[in-house]
C-alpha atoms as a PDB file:
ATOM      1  CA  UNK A   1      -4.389 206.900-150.973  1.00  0.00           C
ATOM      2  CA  UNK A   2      -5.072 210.206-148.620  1.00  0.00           C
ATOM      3  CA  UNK A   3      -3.129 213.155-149.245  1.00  0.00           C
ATOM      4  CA  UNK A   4      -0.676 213.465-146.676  1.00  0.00           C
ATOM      5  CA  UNK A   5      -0.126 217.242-144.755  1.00  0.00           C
ATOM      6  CA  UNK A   6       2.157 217.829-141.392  1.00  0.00           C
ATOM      7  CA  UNK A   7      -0.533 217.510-139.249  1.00  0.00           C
ATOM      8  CA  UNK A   8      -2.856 214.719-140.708  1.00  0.00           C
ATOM      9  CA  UNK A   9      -4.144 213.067-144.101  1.00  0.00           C
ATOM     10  CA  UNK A  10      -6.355 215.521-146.240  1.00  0.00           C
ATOM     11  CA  UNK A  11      -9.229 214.455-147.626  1.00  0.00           C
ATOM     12  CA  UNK A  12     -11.530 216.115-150.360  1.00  0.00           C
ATOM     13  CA  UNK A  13     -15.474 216.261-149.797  1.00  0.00           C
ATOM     14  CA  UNK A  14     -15.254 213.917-153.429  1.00  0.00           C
ATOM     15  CA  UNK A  15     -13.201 211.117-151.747  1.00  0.00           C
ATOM     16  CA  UNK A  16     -15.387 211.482-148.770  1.00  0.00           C
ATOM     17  CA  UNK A  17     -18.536 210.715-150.657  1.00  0.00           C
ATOM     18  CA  UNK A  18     -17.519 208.115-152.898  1.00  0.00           C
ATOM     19  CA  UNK A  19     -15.081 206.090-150.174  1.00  0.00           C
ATOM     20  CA  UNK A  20     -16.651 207.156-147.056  1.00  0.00           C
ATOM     21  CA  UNK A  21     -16.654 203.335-145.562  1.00  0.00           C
ATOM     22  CA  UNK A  22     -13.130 203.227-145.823  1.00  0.00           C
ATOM     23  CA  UNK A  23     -12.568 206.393-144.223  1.00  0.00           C
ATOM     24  CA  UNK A  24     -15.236 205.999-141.692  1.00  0.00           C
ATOM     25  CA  UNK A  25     -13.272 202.458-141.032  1.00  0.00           C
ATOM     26  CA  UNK A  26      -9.870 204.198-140.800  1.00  0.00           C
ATOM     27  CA  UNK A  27     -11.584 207.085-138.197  1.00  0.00           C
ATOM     28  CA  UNK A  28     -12.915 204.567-136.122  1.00  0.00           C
ATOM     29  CA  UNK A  29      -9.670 202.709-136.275  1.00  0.00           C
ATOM     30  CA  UNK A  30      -8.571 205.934-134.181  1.00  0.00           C
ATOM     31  CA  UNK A  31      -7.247 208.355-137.417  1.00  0.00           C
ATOM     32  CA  UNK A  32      -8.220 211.433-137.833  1.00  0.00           C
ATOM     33  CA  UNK A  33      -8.529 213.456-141.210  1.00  0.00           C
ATOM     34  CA  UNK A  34      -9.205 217.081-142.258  1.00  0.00           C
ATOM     35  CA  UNK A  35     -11.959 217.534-145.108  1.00  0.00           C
ATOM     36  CA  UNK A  36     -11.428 219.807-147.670  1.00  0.00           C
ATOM     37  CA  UNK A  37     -13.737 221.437-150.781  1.00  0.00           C
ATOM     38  CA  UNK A  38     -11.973 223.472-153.754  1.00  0.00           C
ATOM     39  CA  UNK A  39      -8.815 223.209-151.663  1.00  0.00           C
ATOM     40  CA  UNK A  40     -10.184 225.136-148.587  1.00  0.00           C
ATOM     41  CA  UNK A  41      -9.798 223.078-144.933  1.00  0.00           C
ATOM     42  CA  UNK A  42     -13.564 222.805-144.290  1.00  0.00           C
ATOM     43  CA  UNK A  43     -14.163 220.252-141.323  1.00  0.00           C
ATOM     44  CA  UNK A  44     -12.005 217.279-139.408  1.00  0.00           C
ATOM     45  CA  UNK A  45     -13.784 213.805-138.780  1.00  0.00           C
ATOM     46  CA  UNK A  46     -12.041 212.623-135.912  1.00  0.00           C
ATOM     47  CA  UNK A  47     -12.495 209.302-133.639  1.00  0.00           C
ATOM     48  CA  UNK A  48     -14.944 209.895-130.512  1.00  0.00           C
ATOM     49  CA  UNK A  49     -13.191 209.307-127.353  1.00  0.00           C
ATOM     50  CA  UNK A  50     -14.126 205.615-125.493  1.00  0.00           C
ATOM     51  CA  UNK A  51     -14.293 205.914-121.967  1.00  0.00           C
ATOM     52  CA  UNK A  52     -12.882 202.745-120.236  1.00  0.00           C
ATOM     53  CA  UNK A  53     -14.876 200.791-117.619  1.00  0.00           C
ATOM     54  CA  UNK A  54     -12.739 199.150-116.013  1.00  0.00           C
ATOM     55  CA  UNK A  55      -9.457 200.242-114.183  1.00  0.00           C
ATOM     56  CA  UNK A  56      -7.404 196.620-113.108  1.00  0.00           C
ATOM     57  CA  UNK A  57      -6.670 196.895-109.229  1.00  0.00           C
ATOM     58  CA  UNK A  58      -2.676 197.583-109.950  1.00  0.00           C
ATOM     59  CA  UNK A  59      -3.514 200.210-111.746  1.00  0.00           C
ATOM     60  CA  UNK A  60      -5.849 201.470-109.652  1.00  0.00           C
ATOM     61  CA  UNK A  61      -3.030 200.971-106.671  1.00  0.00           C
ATOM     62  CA  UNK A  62      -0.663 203.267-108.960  1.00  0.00           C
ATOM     63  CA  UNK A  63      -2.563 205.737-109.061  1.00  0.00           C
ATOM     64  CA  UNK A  64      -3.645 205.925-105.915  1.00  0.00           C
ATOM     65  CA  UNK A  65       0.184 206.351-104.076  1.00  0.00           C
ATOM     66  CA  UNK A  66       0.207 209.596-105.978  1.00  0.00           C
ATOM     67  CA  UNK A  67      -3.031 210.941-104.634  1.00  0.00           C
ATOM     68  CA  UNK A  68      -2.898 213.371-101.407  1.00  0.00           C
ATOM     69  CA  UNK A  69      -3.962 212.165 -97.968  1.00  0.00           C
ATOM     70  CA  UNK A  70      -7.531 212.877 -97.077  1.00  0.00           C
ATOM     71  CA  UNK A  71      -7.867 214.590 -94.155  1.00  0.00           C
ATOM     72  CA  UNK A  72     -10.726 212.776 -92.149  1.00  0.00           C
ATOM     73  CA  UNK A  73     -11.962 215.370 -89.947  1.00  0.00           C
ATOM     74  CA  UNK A  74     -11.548 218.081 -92.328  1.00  0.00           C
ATOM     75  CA  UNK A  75     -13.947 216.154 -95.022  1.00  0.00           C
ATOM     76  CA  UNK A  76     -16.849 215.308 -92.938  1.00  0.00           C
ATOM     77  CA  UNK A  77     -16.615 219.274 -92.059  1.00  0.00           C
ATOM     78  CA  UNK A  78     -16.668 219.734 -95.263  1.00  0.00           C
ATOM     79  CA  UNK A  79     -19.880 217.941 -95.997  1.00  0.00           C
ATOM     80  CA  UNK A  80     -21.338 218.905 -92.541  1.00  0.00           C
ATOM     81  CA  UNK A  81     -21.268 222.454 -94.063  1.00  0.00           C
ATOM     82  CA  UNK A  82     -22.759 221.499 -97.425  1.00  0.00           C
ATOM     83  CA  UNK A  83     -25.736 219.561 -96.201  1.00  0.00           C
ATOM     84  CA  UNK A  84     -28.992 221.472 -95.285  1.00  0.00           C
ATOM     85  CA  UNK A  85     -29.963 220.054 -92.036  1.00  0.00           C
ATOM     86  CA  UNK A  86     -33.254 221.625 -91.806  1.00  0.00           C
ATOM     87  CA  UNK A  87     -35.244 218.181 -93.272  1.00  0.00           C
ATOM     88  CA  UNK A  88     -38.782 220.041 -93.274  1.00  0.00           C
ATOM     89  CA  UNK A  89     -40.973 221.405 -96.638  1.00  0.00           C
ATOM     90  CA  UNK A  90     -38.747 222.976 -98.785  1.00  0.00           C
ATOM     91  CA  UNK A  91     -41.675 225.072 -99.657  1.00  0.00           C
ATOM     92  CA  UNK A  92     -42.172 226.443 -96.188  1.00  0.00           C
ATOM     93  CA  UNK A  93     -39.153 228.268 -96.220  1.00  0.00           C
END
C-alpha cells in the first residue's frame, strides 16, 4: 500500500494524484502522510484538528477540581482597572 518510514507512511506526488480519494479518506480518518517527488520529502497532508462542542458536566467537574481558586475581590480589581470609566466621546479625548 503506502511506504512505511519511522515516523509515518510516505507517499509519492504519483500515488497522490492517481489515489488521492483514498488517501484523502485515510487523512480524514485522522492519518497523516509525508509527500514525496524524486525521493525528496516535499510536503505532509495531515488531518485538521476538530474542536469539540460539547464538554459532558463530569468532565467538566474534573477539570474544574484542578483549577486554582479565584480570588473574588482580587478579580473585580482586576477588571475595575481594565475598564475605562470615562463613558463620554471617545473622540473628545
Amino acid at each position: 500500500m503506502f511506504a512505511m518510514s519511522m515516523s509515518q507512511p510516505h507517499i509519492s506526488q504519483r500515488d497522490l494524484r492517481m489515489r488521492s480519494r483514498e488517501i484523502m479518506d485515510a487523512v480524514e480518518r485522522g492519518e497523516t502522510f509525508t509527500v514525496t517527488r524524486d525521493g525528496q520529502e516535499i510536503g505532509a497532508l495531515v488531518p485538521l484538528r476538530r474542536r469539540r462542542r460539547f464538554v459532558s458536566r463530569s468532565e467538566f467537574a474534573a477539570m474544574s477540581r484542578n483549577a486554582p481558586r479565584v480570588d473574588v475581590d482580587a478579580f473585580r480589581a482586576d477588571q475595575d482597572a481594565a475598564f475605562d470609566s470615562h463613558l463620554g466621546d471617545p473622540f473628545e479625548r
